[in-house]
N, C-alpha and C. Protein backbone atom coordinates (compact mmCIF):
# COMPACT_ATOMS: atom_id res chain seq x y z
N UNK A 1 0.84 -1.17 0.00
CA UNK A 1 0.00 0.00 0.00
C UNK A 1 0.90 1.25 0.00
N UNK A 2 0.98 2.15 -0.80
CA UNK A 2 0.83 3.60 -0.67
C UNK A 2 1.03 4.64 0.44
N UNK A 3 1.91 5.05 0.79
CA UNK A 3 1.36 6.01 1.52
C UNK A 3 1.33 7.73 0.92
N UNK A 4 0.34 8.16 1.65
CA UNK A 4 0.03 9.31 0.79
C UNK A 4 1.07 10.07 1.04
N UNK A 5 1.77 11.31 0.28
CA UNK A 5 2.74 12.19 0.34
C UNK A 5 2.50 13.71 0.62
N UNK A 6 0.74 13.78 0.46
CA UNK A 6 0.05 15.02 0.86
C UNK A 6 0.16 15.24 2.31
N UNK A 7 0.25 16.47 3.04
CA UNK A 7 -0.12 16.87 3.98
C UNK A 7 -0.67 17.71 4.61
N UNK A 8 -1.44 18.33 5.65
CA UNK A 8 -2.00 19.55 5.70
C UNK A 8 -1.75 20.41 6.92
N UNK A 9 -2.57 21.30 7.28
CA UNK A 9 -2.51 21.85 8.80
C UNK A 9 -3.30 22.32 8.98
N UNK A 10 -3.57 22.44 10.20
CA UNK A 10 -5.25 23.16 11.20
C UNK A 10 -5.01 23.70 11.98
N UNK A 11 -5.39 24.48 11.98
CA UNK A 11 -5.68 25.87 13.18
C UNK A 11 -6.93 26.46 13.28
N UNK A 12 -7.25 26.03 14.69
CA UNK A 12 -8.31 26.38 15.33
C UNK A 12 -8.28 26.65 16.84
N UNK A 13 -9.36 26.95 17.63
CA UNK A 13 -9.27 27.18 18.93
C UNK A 13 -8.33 26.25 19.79
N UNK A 14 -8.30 24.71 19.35
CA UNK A 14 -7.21 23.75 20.12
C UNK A 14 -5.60 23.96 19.79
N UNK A 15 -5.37 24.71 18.92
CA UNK A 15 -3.80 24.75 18.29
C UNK A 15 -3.35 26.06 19.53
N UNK A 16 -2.46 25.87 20.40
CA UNK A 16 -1.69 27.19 20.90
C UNK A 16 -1.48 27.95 20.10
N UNK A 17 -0.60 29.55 20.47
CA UNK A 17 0.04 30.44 19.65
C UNK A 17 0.94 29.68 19.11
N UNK A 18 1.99 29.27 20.02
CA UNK A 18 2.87 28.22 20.07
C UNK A 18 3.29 27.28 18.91
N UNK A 19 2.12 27.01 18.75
CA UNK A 19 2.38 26.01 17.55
C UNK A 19 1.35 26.58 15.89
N UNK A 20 0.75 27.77 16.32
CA UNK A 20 0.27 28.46 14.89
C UNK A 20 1.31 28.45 14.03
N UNK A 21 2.15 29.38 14.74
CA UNK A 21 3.61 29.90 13.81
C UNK A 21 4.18 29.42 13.04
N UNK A 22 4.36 26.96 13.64
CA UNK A 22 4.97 25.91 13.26
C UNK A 22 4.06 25.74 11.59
N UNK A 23 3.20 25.71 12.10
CA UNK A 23 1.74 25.02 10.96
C UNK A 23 1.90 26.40 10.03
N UNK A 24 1.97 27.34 10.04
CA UNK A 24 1.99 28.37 8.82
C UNK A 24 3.24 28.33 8.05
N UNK A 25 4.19 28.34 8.98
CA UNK A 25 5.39 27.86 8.17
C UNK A 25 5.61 26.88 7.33
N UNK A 26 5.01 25.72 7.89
CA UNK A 26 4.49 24.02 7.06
C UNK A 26 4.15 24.85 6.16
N UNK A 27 3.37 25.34 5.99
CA UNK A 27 2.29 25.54 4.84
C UNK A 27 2.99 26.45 3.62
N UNK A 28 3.71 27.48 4.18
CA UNK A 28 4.46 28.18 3.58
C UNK A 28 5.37 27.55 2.59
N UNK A 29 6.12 26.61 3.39
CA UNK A 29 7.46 25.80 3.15
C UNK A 29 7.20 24.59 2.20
N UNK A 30 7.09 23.55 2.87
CA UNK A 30 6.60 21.98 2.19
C UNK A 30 5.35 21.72 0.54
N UNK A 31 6.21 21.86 -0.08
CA UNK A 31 5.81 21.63 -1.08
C UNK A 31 4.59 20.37 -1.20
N UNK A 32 4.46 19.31 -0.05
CA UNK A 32 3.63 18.47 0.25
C UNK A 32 2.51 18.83 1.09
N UNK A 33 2.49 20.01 1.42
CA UNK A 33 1.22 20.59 2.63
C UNK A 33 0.44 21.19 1.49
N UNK A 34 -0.35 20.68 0.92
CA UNK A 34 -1.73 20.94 0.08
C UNK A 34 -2.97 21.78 0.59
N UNK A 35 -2.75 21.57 1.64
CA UNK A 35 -4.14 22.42 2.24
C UNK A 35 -4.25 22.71 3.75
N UNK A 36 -5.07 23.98 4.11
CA UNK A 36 -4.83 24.68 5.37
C UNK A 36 -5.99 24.76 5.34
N UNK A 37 -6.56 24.24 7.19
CA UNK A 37 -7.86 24.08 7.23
C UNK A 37 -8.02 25.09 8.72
N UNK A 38 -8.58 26.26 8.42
CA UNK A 38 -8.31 27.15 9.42
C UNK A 38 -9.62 27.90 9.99
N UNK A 39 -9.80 28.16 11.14
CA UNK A 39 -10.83 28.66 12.11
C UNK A 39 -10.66 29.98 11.51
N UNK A 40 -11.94 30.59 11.66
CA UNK A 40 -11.44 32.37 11.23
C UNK A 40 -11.76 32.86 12.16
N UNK A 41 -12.09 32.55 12.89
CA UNK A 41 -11.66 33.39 14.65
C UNK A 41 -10.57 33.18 15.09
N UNK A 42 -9.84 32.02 14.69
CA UNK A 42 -8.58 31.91 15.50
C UNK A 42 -7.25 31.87 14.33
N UNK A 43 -7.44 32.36 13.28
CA UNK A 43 -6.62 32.46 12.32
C UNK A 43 -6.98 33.67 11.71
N UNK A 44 -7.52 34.59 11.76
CA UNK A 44 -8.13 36.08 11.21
C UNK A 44 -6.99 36.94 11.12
N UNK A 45 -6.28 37.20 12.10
CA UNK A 45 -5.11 37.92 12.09
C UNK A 45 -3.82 37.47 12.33
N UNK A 46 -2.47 38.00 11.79
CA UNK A 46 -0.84 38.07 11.63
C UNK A 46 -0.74 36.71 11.08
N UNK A 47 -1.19 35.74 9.94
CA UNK A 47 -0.87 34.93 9.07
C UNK A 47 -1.30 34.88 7.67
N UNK A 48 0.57 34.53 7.11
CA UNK A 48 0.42 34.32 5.83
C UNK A 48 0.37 33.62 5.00
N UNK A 49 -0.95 33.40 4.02
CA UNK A 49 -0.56 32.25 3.72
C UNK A 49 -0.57 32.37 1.93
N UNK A 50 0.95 33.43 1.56
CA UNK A 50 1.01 33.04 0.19
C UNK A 50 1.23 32.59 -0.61
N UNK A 51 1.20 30.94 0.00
CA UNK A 51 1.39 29.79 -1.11
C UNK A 51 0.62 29.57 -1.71
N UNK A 52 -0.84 29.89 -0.49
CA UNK A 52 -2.21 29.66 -1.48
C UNK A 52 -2.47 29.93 -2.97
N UNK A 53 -3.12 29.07 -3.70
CA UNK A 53 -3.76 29.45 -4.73
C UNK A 53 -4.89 29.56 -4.68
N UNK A 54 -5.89 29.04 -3.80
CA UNK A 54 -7.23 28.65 -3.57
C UNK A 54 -7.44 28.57 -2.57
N UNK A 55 -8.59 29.77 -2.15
CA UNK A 55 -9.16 29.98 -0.84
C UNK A 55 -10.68 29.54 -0.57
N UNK A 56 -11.35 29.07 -0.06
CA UNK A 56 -12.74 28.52 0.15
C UNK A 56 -13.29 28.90 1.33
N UNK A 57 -13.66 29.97 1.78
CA UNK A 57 -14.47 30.21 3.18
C UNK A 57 -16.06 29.54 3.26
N UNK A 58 -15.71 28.83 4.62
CA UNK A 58 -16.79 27.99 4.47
C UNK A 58 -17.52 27.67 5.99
N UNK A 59 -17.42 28.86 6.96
CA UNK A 59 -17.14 28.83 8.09
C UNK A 59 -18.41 29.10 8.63
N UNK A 60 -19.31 29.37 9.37
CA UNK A 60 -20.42 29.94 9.95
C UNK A 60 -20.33 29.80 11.24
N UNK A 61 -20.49 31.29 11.95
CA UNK A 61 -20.52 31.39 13.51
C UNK A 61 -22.09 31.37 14.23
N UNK A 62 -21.65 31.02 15.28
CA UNK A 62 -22.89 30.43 16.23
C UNK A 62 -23.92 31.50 16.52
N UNK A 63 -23.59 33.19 15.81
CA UNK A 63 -23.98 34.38 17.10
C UNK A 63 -24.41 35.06 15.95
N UNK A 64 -25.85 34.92 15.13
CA UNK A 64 -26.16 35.32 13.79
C UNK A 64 -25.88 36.94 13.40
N UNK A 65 -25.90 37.72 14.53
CA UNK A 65 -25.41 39.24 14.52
C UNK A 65 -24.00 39.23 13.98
N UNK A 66 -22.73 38.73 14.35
CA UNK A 66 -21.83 38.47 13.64
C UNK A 66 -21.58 38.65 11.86
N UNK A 67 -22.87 37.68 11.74
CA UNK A 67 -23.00 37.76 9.98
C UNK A 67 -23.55 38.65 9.53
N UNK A 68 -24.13 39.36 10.02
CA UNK A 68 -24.52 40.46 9.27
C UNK A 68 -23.92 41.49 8.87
């Protein structure tokens, strides 16, 4: 069997500061980190991510005033 060569990263409320910094860099860096699966409350501000080619917001918050 295969193993896959893709990899990704997440950031959300469980990821420390600590380790944001690690996972953006992944993402930045590794030509094998395909995709960043990120909270937008807890990824909204001081990250970059211009490796992206393709962004998909797909997020909805609990507090419907927010969205408006």
């Amino acid at each position: 069997m295969l193993k896959s060569l893709t990899s990704y990263i997440r950031i959300d409320g469980q990821i420390g500061m600590d380790r944001r910094n690690d996972a953006v860099q992944k993402f930045q860096s590794d030509p094998n980190c395909l995709a960043a699966i990120l909270s937008l409350t807890s990824s909204s501000q001081g990250i970059t991510l211009t490796a992206a080619n393709t962004v998909v917001f797909a997020e909805l918050t609990w507090t419907p005033g927010l969205m408006v």
